[in-house]
C-alpha atoms as a PDB file:
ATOM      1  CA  UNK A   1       4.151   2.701  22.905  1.00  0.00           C
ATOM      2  CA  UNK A   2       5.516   2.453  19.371  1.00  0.00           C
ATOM      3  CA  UNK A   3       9.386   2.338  19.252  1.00  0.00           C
ATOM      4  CA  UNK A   4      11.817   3.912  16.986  1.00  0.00           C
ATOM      5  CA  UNK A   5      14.463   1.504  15.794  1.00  0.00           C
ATOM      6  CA  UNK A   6      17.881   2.584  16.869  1.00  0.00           C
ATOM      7  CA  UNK A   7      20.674   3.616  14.444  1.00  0.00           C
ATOM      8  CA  UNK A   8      23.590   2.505  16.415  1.00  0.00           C
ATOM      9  CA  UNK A   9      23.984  -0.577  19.066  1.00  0.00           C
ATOM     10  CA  UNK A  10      24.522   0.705  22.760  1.00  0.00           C
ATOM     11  CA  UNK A  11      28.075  -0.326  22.599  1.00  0.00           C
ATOM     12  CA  UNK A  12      28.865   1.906  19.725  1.00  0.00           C
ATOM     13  CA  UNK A  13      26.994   5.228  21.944  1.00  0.00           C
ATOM     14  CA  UNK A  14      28.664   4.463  24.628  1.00  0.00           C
ATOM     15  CA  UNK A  15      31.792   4.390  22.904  1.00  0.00           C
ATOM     16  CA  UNK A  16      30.931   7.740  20.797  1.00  0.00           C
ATOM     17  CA  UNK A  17      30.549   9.648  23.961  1.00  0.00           C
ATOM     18  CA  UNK A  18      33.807   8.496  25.539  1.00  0.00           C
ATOM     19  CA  UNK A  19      35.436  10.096  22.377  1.00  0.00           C
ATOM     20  CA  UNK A  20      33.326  12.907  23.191  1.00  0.00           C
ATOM     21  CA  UNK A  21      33.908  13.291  26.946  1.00  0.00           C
ATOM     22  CA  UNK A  22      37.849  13.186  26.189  1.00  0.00           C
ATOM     23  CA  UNK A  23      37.425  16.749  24.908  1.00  0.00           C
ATOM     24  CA  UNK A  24      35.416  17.273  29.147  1.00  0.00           C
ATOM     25  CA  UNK A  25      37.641  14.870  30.815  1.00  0.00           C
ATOM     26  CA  UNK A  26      41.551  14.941  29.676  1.00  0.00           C
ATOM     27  CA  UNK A  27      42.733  13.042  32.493  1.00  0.00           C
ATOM     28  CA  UNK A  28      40.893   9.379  31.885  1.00  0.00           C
ATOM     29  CA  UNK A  29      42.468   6.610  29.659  1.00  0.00           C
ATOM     30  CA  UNK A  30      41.227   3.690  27.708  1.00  0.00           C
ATOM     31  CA  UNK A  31      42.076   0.078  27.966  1.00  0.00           C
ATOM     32  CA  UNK A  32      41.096  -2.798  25.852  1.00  0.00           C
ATOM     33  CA  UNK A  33      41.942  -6.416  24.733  1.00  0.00           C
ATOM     34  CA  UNK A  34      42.402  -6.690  21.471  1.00  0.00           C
ATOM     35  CA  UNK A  35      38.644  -6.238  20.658  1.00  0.00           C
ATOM     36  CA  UNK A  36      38.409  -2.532  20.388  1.00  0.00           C
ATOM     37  CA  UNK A  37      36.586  -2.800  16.669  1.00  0.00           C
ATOM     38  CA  UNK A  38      34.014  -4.786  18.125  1.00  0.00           C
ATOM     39  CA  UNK A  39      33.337  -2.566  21.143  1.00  0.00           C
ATOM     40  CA  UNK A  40      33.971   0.457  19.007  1.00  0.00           C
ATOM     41  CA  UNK A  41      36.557   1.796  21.451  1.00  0.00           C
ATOM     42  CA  UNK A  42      39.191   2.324  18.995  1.00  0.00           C
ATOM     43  CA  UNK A  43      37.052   5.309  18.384  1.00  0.00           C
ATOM     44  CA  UNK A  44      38.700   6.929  21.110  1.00  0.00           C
ATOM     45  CA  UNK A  45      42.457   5.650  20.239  1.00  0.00           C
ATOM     46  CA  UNK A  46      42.070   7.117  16.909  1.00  0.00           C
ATOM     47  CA  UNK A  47      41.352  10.576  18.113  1.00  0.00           C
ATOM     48  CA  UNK A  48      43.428  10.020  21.740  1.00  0.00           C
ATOM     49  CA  UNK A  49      46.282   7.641  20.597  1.00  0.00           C
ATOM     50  CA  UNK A  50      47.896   8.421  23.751  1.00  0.00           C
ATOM     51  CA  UNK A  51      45.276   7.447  26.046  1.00  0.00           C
ATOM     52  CA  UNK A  52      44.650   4.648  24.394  1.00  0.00           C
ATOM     53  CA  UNK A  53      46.321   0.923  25.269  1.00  0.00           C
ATOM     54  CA  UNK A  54      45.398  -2.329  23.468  1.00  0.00           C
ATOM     55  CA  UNK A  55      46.998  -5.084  25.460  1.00  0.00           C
ATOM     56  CA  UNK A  56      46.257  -7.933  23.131  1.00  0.00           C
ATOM     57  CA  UNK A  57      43.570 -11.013  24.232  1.00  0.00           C
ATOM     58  CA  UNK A  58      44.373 -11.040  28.179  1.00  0.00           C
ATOM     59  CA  UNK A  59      41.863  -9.240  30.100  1.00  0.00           C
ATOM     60  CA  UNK A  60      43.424 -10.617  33.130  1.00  0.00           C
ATOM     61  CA  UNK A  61      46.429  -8.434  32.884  1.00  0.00           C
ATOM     62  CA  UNK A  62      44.307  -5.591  31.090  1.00  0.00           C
ATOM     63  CA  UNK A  63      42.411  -5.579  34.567  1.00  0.00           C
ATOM     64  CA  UNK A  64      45.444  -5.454  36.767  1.00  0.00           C
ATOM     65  CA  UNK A  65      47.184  -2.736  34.533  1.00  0.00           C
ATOM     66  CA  UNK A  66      44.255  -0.724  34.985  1.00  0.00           C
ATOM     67  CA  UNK A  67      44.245  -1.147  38.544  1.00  0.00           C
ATOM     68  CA  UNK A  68      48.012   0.186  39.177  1.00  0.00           C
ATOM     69  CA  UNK A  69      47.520   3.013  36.967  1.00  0.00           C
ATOM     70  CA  UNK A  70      44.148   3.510  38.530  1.00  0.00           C
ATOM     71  CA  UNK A  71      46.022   3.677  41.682  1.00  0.00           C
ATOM     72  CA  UNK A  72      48.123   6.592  40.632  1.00  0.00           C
ATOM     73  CA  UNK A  73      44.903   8.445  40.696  1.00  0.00           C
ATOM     74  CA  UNK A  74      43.786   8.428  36.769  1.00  0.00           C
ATOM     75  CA  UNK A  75      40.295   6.758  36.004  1.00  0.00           C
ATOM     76  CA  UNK A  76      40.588   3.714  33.615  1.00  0.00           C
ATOM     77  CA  UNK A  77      37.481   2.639  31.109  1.00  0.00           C
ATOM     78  CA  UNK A  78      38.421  -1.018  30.320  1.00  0.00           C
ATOM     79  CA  UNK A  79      36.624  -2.032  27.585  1.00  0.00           C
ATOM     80  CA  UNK A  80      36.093  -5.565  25.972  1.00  0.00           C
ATOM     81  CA  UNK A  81      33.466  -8.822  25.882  1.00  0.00           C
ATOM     82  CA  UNK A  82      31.571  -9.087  29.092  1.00  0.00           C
ATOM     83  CA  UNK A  83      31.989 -12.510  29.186  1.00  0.00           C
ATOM     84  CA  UNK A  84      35.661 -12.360  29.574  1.00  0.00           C
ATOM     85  CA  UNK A  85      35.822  -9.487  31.831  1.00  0.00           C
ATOM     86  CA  UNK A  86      33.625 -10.431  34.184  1.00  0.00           C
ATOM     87  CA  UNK A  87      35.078 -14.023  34.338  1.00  0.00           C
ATOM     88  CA  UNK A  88      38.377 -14.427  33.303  1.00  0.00           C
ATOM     89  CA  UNK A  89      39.471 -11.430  34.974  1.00  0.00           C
ATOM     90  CA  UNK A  90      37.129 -11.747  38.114  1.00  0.00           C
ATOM     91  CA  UNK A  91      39.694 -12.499  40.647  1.00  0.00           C
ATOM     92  CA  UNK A  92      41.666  -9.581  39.407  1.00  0.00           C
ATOM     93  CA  UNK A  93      38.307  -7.090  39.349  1.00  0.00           C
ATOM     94  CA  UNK A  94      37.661  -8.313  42.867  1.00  0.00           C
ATOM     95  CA  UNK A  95      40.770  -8.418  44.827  1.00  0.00           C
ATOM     96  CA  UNK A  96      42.678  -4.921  42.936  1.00  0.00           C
ATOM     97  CA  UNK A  97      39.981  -2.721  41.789  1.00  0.00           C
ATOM     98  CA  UNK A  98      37.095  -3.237  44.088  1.00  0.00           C
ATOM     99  CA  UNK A  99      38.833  -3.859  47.329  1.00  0.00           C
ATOM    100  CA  UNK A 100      40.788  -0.674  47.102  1.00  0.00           C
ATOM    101  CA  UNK A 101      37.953   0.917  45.447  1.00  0.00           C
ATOM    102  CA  UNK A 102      39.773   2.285  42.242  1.00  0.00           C
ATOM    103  CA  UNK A 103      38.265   4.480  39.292  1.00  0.00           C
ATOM    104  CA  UNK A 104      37.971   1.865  37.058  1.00  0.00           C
ATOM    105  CA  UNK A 105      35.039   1.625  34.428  1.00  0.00           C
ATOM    106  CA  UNK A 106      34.167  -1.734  32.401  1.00  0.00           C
ATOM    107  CA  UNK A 107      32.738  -0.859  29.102  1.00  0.00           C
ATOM    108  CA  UNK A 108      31.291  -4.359  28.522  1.00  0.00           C
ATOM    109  CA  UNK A 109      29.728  -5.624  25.154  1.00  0.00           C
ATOM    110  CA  UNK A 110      27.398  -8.482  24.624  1.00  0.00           C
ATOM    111  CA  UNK A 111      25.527  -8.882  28.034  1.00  0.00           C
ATOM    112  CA  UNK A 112      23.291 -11.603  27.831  1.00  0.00           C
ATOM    113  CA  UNK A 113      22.420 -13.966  25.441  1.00  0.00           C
ATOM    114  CA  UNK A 114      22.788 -10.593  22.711  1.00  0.00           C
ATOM    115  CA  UNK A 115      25.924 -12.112  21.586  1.00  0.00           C
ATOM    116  CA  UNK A 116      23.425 -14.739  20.095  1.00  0.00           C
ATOM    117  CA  UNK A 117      24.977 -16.216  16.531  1.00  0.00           C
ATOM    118  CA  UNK A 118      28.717 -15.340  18.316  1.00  0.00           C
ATOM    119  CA  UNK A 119      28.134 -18.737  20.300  1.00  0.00           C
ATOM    120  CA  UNK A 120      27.764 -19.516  24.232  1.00  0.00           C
ATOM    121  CA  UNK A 121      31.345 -18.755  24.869  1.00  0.00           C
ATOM    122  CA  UNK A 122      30.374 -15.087  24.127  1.00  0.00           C
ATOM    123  CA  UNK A 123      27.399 -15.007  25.698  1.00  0.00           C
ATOM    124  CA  UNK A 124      27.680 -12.943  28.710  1.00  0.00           C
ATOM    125  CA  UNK A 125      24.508 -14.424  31.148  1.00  0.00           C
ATOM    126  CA  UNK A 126      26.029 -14.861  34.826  1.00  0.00           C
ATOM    127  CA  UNK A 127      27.726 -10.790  34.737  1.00  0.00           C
ATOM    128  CA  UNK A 128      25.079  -8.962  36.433  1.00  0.00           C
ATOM    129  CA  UNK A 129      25.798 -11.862  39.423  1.00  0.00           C
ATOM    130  CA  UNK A 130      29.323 -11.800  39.638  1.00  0.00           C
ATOM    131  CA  UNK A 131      29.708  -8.408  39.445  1.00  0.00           C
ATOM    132  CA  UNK A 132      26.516  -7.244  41.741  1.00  0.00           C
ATOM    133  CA  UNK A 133      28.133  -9.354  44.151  1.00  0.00           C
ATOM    134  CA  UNK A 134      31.653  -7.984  44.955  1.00  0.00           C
ATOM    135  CA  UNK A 135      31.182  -5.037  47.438  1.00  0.00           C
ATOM    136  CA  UNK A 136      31.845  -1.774  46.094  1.00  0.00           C
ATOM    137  CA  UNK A 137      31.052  -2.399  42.596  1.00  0.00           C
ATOM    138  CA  UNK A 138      28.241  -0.744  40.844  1.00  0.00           C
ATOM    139  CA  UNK A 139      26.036  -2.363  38.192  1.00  0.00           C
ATOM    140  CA  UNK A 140      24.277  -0.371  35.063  1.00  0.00           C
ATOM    141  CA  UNK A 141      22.893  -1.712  31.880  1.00  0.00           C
ATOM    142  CA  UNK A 142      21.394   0.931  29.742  1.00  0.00           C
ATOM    143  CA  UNK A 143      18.669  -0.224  26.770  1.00  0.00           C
ATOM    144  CA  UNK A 144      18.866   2.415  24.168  1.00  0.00           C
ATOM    145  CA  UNK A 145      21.810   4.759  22.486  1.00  0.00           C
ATOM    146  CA  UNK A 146      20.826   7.844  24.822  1.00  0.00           C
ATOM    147  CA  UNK A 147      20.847   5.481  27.984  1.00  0.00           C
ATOM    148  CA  UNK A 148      24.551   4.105  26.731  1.00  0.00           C
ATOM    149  CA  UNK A 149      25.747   7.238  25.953  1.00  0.00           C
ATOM    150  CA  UNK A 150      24.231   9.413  29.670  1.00  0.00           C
ATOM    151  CA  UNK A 151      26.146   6.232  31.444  1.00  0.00           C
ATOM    152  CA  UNK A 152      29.840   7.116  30.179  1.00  0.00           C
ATOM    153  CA  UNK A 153      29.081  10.560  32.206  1.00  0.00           C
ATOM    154  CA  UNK A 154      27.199   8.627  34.871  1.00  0.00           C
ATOM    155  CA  UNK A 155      30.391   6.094  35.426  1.00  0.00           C
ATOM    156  CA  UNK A 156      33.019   8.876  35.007  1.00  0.00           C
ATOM    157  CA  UNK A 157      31.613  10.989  37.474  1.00  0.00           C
ATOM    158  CA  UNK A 158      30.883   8.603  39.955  1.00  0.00           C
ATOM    159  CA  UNK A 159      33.591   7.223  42.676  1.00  0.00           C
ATOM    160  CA  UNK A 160      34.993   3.617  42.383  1.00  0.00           C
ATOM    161  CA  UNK A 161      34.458   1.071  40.246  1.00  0.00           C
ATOM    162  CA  UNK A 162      31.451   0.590  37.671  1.00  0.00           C
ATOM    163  CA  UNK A 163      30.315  -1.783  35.652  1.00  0.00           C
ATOM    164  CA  UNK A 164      28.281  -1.127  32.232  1.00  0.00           C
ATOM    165  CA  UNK A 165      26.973  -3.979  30.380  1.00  0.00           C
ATOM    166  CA  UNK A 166      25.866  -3.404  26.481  1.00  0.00           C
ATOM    167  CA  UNK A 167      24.576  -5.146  23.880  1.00  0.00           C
ATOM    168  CA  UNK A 168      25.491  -6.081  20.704  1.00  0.00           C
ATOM    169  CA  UNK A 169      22.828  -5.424  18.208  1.00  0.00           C
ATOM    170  CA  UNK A 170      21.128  -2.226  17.499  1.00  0.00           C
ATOM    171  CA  UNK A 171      17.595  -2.398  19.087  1.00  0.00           C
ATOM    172  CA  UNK A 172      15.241   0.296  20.069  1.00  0.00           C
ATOM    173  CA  UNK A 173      14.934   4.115  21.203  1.00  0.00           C
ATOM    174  CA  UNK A 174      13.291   5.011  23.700  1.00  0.00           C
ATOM    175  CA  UNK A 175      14.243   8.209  25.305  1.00  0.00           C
ATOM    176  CA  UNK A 176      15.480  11.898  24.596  1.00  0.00           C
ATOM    177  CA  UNK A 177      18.623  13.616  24.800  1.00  0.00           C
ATOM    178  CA  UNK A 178      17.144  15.435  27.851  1.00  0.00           C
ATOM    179  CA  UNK A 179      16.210  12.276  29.743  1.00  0.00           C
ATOM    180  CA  UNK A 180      18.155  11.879  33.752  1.00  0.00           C
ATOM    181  CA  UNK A 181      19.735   9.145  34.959  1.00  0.00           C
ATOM    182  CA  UNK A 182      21.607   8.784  37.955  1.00  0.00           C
ATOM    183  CA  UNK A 183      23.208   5.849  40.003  1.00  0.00           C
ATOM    184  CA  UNK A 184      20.277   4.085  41.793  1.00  0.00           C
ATOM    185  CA  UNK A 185      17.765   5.853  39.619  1.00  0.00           C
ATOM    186  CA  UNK A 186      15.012   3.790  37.572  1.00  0.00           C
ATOM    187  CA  UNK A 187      12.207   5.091  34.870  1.00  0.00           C
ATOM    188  CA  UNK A 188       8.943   4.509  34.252  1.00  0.00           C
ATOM    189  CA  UNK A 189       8.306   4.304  31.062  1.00  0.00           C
ATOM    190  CA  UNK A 190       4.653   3.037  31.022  1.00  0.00           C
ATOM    191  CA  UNK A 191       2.445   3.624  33.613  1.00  0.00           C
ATOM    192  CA  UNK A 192       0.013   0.831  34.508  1.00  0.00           C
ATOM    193  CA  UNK A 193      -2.349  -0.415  37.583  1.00  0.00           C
ATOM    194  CA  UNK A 194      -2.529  -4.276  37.375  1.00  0.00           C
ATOM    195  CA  UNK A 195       0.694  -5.462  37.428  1.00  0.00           C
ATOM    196  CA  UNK A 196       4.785  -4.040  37.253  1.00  0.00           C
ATOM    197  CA  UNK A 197       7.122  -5.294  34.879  1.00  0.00           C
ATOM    198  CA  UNK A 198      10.305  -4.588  35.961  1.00  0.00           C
ATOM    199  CA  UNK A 199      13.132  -5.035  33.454  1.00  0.00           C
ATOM    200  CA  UNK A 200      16.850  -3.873  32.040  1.00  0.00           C
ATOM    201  CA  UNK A 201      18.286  -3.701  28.640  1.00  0.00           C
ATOM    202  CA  UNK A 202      16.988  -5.545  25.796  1.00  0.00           C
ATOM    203  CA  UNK A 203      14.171  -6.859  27.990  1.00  0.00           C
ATOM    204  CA  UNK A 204      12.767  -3.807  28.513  1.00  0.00           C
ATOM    205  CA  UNK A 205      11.923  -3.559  24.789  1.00  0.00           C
ATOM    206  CA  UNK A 206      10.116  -7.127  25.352  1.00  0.00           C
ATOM    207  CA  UNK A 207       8.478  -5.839  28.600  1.00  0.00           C
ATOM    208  CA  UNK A 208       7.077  -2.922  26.504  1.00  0.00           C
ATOM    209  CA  UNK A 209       5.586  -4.792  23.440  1.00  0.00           C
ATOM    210  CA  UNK A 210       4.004  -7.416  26.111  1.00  0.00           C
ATOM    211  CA  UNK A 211       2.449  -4.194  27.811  1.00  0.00           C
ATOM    212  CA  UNK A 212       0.926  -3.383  24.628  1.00  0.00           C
ATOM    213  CA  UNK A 213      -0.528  -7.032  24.132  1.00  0.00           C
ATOM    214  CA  UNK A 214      -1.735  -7.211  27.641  1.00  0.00           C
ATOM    215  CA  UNK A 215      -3.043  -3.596  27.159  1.00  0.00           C
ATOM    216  CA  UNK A 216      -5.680  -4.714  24.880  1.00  0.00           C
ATOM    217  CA  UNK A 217      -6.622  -7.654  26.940  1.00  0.00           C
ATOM    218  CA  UNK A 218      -7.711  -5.419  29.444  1.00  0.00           C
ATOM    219  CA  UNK A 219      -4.475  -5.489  31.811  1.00  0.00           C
ATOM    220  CA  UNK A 220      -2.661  -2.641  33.221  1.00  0.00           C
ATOM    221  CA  UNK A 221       0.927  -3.162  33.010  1.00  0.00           C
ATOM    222  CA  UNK A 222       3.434  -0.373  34.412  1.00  0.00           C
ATOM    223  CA  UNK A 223       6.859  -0.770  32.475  1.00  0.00           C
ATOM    224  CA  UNK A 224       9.962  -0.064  34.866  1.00  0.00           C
ATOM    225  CA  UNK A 225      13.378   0.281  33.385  1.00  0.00           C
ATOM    226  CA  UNK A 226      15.725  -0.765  36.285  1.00  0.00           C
ATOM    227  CA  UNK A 227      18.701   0.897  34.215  1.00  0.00           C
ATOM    228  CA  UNK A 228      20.847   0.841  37.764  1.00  0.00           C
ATOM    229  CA  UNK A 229      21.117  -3.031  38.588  1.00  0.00           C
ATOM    230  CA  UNK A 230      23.274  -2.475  41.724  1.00  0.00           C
ATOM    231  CA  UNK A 231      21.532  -0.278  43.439  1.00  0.00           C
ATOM    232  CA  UNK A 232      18.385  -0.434  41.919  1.00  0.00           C
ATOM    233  CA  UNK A 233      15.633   1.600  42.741  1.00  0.00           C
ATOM    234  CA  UNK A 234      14.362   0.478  45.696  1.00  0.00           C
ATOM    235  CA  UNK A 235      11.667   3.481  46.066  1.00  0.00           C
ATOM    236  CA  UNK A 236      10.594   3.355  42.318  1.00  0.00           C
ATOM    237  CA  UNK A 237       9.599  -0.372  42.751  1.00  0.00           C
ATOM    238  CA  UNK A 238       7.903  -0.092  46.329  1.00  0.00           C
ATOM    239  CA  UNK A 239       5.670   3.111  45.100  1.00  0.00           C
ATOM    240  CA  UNK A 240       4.498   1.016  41.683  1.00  0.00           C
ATOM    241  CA  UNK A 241       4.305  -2.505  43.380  1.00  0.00           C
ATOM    242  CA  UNK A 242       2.055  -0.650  46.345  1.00  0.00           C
ATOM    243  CA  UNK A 243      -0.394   0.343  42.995  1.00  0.00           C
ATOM    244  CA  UNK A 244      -0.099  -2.819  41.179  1.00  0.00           C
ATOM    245  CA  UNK A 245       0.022  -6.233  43.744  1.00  0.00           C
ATOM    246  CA  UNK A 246       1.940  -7.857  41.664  1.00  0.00           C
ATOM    247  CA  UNK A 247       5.405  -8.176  39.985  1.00  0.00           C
ATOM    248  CA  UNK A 248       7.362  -9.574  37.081  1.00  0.00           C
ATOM    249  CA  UNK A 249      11.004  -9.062  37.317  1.00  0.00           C
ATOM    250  CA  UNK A 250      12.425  -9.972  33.378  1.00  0.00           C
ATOM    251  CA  UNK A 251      16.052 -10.093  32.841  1.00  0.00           C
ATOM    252  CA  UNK A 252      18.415 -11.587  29.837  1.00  0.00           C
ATOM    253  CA  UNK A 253      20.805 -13.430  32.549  1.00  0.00           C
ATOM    254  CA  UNK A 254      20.432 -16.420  34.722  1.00  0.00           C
ATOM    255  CA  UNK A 255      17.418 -16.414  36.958  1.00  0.00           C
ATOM    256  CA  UNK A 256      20.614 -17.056  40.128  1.00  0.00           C
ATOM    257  CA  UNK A 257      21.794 -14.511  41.703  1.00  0.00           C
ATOM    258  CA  UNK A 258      20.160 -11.819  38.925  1.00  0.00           C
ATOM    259  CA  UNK A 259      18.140  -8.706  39.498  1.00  0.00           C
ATOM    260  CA  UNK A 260      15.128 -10.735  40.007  1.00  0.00           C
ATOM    261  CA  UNK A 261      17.151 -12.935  43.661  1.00  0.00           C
ATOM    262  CA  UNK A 262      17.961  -9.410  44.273  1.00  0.00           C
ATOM    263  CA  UNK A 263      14.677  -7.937  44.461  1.00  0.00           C
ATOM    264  CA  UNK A 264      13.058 -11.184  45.885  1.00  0.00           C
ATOM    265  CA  UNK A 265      15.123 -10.879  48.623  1.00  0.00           C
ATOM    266  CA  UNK A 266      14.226  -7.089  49.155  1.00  0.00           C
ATOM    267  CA  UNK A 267      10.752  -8.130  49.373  1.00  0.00           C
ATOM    268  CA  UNK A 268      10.836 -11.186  51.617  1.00  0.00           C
ATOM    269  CA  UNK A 269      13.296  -8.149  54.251  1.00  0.00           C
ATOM    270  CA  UNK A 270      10.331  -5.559  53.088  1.00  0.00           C
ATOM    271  CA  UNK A 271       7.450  -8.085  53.977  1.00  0.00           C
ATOM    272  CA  UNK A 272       5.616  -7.372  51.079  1.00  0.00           C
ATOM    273  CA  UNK A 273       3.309  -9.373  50.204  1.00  0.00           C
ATOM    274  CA  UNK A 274       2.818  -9.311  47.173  1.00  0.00           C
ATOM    275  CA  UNK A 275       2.314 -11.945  43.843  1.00  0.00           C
ATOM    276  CA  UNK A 276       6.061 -12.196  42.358  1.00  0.00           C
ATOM    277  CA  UNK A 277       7.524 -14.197  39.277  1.00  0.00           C
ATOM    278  CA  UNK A 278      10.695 -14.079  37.601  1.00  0.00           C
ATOM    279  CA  UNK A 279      11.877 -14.716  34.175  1.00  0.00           C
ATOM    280  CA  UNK A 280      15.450 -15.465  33.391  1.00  0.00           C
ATOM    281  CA  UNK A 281      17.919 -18.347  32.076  1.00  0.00           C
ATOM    282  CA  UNK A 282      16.918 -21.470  33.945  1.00  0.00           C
ATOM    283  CA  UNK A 283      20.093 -22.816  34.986  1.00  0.00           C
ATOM    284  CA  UNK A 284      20.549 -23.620  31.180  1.00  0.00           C
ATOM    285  CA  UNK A 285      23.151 -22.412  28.293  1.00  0.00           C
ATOM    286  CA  UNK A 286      21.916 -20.735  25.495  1.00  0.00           C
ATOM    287  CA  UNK A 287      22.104 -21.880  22.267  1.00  0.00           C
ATOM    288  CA  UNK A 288      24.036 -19.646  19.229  1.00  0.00           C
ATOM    289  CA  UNK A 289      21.391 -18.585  17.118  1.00  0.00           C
ATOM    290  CA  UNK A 290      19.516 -14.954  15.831  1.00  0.00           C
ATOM    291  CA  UNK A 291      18.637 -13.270  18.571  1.00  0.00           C
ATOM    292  CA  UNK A 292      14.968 -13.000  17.977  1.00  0.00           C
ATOM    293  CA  UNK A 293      15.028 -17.054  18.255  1.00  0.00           C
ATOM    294  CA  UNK A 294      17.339 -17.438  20.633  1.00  0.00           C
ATOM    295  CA  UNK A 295      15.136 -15.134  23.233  1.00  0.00           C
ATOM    296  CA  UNK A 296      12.172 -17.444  21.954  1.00  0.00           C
ATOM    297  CA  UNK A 297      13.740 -20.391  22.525  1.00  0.00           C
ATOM    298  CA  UNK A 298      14.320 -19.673  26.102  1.00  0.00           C
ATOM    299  CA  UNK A 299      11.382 -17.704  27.645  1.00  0.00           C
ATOM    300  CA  UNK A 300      12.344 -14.322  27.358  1.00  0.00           C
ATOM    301  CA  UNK A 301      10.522 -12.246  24.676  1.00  0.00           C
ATOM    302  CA  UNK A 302       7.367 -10.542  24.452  1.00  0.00           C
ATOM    303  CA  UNK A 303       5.178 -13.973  23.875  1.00  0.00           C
ATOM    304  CA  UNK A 304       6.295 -15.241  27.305  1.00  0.00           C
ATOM    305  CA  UNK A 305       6.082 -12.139  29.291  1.00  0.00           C
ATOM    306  CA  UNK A 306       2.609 -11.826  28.318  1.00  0.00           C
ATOM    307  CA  UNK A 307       1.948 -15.687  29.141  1.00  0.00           C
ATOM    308  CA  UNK A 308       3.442 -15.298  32.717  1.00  0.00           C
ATOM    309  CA  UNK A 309       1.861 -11.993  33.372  1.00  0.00           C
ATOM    310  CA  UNK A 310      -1.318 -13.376  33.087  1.00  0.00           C
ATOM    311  CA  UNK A 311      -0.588 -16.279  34.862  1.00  0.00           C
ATOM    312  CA  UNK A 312       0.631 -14.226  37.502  1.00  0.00           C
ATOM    313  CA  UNK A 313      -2.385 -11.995  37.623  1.00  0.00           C
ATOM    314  CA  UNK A 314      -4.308 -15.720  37.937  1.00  0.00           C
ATOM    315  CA  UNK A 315      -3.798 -15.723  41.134  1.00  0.00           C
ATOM    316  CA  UNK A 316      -5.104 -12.270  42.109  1.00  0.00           C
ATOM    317  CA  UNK A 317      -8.496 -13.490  41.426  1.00  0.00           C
END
């Protein structure tokens, strides 16, 4: 599957089509901490000053703002660095936005180790947990500009709270304008027999190019894009792991309490039995570095998906 190499970063589409869907929705307003040129929100306070709030470097009280005037009955997108949102701000996220199960939408940039030369204290890798884990709160993480940009519409439009997590580099393409995606939805995006990849965000760029590799070693890999984190597609993943035997859960996060525990636990409830490996963060920091090294460094690109796939598929025989 060759790849087109995308124009703008995910954080940048998804903020593009919140400027556009002010024109749909004239009711929602925008929060962010002081980091709206990096999350390309103050897109949206340049053509909606008045729905637009900067409330300087304190996510904490960004969060609880947005819950009170979320509680008034207007949806809030808070944007801002995932790391901070989702940590900083957790008790606040937990407690007065999901427990009441407020309208409020995190735009949130540099998931995973993406942030990469911006340091560890940016890098966002133990999100997907925190946030799959409070009750009520839903989990997305789109890969390409299309993906970012159907999400704003997908959060909007969907009850409670919702968490998007975007990257900071632009990556890939790899689907149309015309392409669905709904809460608890999935896509294939390479259809194989040996062995399922399942993956989100930047790793499903990695899953695809080790599909290719594996490809012309004679292994079928099926590429899933598990776009909806929390809840992910539990019928997608039974029909392809049925075909396959086998499965390789890859996410840019730590291996705890990530997509991968999620789905492992699935299985053991499902009784599958089935061959299952997982590649994450091992319990480890990353280092600041390019991206393209840092993913090296620690296991996740397209040289060690290939490596464990076909350890994985070792065992089959």
């Amino acid at each position: 599957m060759r790849l087109e190499k995308a124009s703008v970063p995910t954080r940048r589409a998804f903020s593009e089509r919140l400027v556009e869907y002010g024109e749909i929705n004239k009711d929602f307003v925008v929060f962010e901490s002081d980091i709206g040129y990096s999350t390309y929100s103050y897109l949206f306070g340049e053509k909606y000053p008045a729905r637009y709030f900067n409330f300087g470097i304190a996510e904490v009280s960004t969060m609880a703002a947005a819950a009170g005037v979320a509680t008034s009955g207007r949806t809030v997108v808070v944007s801002g660095y995932g790391v901070f949102l989702t940590m900083r701000a957790l008790e606040v996220v937990r407690s007065f936005i999901c427990y009441p199960n407020l309208n409020v939408k995190i735009l949130s940039s540099h998931g995973g180790v993406t942030a990469a030369i911006d340091g560890v204290t940016h890098q966002a890798t133990e999100d997907v947990a925190f946030m799959s884990t409070i009750p009520n709160m839903k989990v997305l993480a789109p890969c390409d500009p299309v993906s970012a940009s159907a999400m704003v519409d997908l959060a909007i439009s969907t009850p409670g709270p919702v968490f998007t997590r975007l990257m900071r580099d632009a990556l890939f393409e790899v689907y149309s304008d015309n392409t669905g995606f709904k809460i608890g939805g999935s896509n294939v995006l390479r259809e194989g027999s040996d062995v399922t990849i399942a993956a989100y965000a930047d790793m499903v760029f990695q899953a695809l190019e080790a599909a290719d590799r594996l490809q012309a070693q004679g292994i079928s890999a099926e590429v899933i894009d598990m776009y909806s984190v929390k809840p992910f597609d539990e019928d997608s993943l039974r029909l392809s792991i049925e075909k396959t035997g086998a499965l390789l859960v890859v996410e840019n996060h730590q291996k705890r309490n990530g997509l991968g525990y999620m789905i492992s636990n699935w299985l053991i409830k499902q009784r599958k039995n089935i061959l299952f490996d997982n590649i994450g963060l091992d319990d480890t920091f990353a280092e600041s570095g390019k991206y393209q090294l840092v993913i090296h460094k620690y296991g996740l690109d397209a040289d060690a998906i290939e490596e464990r796939t076909k350890k994985l598929l070792k065992d089959k025989e």
